[in-house]
Protein backbone atom coordinates (compact mmCIF):
# COMPACT_ATOMS: atom_id res chain seq x y z
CA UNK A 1 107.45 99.06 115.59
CA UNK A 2 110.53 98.23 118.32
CA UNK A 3 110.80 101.05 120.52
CA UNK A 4 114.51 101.86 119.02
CA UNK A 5 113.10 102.46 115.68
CA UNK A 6 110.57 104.43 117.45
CA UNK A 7 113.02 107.18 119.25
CA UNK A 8 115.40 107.12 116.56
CA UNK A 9 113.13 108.60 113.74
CA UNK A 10 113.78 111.86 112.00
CA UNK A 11 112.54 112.15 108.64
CA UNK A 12 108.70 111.29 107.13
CA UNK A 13 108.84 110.38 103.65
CA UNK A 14 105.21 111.01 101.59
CA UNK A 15 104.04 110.16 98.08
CA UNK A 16 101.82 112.33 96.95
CA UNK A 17 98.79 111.28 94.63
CA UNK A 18 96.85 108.47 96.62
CA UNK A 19 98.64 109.48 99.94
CA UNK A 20 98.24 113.37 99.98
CA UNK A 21 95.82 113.60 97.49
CA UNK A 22 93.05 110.86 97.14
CA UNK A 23 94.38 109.54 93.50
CA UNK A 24 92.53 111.90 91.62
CA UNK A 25 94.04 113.81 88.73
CA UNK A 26 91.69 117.07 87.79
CA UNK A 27 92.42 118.58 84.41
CA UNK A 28 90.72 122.02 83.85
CA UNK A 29 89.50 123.28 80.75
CA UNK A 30 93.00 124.70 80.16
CA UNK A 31 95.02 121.45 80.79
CA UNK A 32 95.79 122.85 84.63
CA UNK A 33 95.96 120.18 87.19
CA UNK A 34 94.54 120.69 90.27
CA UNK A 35 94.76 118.62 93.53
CA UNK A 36 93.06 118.50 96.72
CA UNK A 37 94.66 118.53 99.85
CA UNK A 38 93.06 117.75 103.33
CA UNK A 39 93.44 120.14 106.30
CA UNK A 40 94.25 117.27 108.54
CA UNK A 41 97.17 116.31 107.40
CA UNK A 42 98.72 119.68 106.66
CA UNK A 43 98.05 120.29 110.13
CA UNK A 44 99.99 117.65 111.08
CA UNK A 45 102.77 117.81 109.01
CA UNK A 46 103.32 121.05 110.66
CA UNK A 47 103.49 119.14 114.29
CA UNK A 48 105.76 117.05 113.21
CA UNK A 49 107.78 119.41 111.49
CA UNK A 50 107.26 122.20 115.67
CA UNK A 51 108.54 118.90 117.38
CA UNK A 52 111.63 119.07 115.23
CA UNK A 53 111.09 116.30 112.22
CA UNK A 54 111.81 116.43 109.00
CA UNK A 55 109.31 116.01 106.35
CA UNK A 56 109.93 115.30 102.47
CA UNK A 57 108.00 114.66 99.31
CA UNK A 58 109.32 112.24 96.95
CA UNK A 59 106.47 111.65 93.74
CA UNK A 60 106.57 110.63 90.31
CA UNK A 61 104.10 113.15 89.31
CA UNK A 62 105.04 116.73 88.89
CA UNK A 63 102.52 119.60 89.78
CA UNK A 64 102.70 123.31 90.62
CA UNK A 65 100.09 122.38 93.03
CA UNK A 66 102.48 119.86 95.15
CA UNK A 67 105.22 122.76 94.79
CA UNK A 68 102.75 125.36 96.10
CA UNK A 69 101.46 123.05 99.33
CA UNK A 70 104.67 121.97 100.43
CA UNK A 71 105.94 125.75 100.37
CA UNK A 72 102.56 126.55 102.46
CA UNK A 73 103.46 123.53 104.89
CA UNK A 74 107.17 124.55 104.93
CA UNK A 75 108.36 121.36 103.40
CA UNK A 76 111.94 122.15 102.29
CA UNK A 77 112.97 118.72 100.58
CA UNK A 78 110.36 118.07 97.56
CA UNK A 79 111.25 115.74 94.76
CA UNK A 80 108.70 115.87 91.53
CA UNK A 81 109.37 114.10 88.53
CA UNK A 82 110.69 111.07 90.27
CA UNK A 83 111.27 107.93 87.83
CA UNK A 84 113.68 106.31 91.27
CA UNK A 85 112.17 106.85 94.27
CA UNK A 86 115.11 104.63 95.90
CA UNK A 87 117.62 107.10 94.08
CA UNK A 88 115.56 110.26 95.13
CA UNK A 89 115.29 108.85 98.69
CA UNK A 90 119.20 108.06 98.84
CA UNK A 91 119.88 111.62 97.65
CA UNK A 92 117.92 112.76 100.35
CA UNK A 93 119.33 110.76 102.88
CA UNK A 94 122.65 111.82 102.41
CA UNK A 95 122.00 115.91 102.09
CA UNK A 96 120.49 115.10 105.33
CA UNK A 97 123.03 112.93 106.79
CA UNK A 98 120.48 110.37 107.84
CA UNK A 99 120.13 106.02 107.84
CA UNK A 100 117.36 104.46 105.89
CA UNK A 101 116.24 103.00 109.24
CA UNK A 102 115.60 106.98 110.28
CA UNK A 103 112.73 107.35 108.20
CA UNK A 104 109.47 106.08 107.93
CA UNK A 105 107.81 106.16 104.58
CA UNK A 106 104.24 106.50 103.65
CA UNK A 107 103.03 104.81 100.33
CA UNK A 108 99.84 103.57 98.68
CA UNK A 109 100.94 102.00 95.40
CA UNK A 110 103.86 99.70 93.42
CA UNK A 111 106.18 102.42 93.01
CA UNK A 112 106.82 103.02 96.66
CA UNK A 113 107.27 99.60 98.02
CA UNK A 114 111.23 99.70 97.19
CA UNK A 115 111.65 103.13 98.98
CA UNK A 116 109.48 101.38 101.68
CA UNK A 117 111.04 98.31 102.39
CA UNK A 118 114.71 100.49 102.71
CA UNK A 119 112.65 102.59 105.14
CA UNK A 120 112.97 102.07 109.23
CA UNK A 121 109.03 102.13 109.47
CA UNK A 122 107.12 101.74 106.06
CA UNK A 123 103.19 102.39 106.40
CA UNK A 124 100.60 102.56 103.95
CA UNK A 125 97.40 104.60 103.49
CA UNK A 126 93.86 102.28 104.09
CA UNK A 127 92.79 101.80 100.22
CA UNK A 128 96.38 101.40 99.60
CA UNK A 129 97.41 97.98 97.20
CA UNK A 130 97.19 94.71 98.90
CA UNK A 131 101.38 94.54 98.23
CA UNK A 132 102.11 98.34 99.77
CA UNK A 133 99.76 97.72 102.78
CA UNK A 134 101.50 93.78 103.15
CA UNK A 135 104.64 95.66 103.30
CA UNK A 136 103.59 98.12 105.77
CA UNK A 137 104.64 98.32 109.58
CA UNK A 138 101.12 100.33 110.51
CA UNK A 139 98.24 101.25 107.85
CA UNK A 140 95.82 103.55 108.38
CA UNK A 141 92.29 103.35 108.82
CA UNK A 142 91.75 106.17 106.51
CA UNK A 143 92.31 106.51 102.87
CA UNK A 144 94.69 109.01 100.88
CA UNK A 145 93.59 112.56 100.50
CA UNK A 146 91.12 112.12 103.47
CA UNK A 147 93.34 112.66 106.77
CA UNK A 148 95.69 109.15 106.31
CA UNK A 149 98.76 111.30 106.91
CA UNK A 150 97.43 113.01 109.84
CA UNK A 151 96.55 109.45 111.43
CA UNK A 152 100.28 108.15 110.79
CA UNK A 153 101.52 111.34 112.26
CA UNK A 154 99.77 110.56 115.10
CA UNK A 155 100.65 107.15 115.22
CA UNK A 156 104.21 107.98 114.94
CA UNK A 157 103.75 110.80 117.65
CA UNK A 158 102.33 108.22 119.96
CA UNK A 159 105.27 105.30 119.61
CA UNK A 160 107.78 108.31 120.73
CA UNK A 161 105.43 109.35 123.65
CA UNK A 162 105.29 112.85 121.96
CA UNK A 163 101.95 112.90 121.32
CA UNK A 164 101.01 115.21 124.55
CA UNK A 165 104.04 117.50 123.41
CA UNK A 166 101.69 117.98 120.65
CA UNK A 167 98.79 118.38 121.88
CA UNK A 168 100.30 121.27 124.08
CA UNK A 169 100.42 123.55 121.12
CA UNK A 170 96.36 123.79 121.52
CA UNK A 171 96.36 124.29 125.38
């Protein structure tokens, strides 16, 4: 990633299922879905959000369980239901007054590679398809569900040299 698009980040764009979650949908015996989140990344989510980021959810899917986590993880801009991600994504930008290249996006499948390519810094979980993880600035080593967001957090955190500022929330 140039350095520019490093410093002038401000907003982290996640899918959920196959990025949050690892793909998985659970049905219970009463039609409930359930979803599995890993501590990692809520973790940091949170950093980014202390070192003054914003983070956002834009899915397809729609789940009281998504609703529930991102209200845990104080995630104030959550978009369920999502048929256009680009259109969710531009609504978004402008309530936040933001450029396209101030986001990075993280995706694992087809229906995120428009929202990524508009993106300053698209990236793409490990077991993500061959076409999201092509169109990716930085994929991660791990897969969806199991800490991937917590490694592009990092990754992120490191480009802008913030990465100590983080760490000094454990000190």
């Amino acid at each position: 990633m140039p350095e520019d698009t490093a410093q002038s980040l401000r907003l982290l764009v996640l899918d959920v299922d196959g990025v949050l979650t690892d793909g998985s949908i659970l049905i219970d015996g009463h039609g409930m879905e359930t979803k599995r989140f890993h501590v990692r990344d809520g973790l940091g989510i949170q950093l980014w959000r202390l070192l003054g980021y914003d983070v956002a959810i834009i899915t397809g899917r729609s789940s009281a369980a998504v609703q529930h986590r991102a209200t845990e993880l104080g995630i104030r801009h959550v978009f369920q239901g999502v048929g256009d991600k680009v259109a969710a994504f531009g609504e978004l930008l402008k309530d936040l007054d933001i450029n396209a290249s101030q986001a990075a996006v993280i995706g694992d499948d087809l229906p995120d590679l428009p929202m990524m390519r508009l993106s300053g810094y698209p990236m793409a979980v490990a077991d993500g398809s061959p076409e999201v993880r092509e169109t990716a600035e930085f994929v991660t080593t791990r897969p969806g569900g199991r800490g991937a967001v917590r490694e592009a957090i990092e990754h992120l955190l490191k480009l802008e040299d913030r990465w100590d500022e983080a760490l000094a929330y454990f000190a």
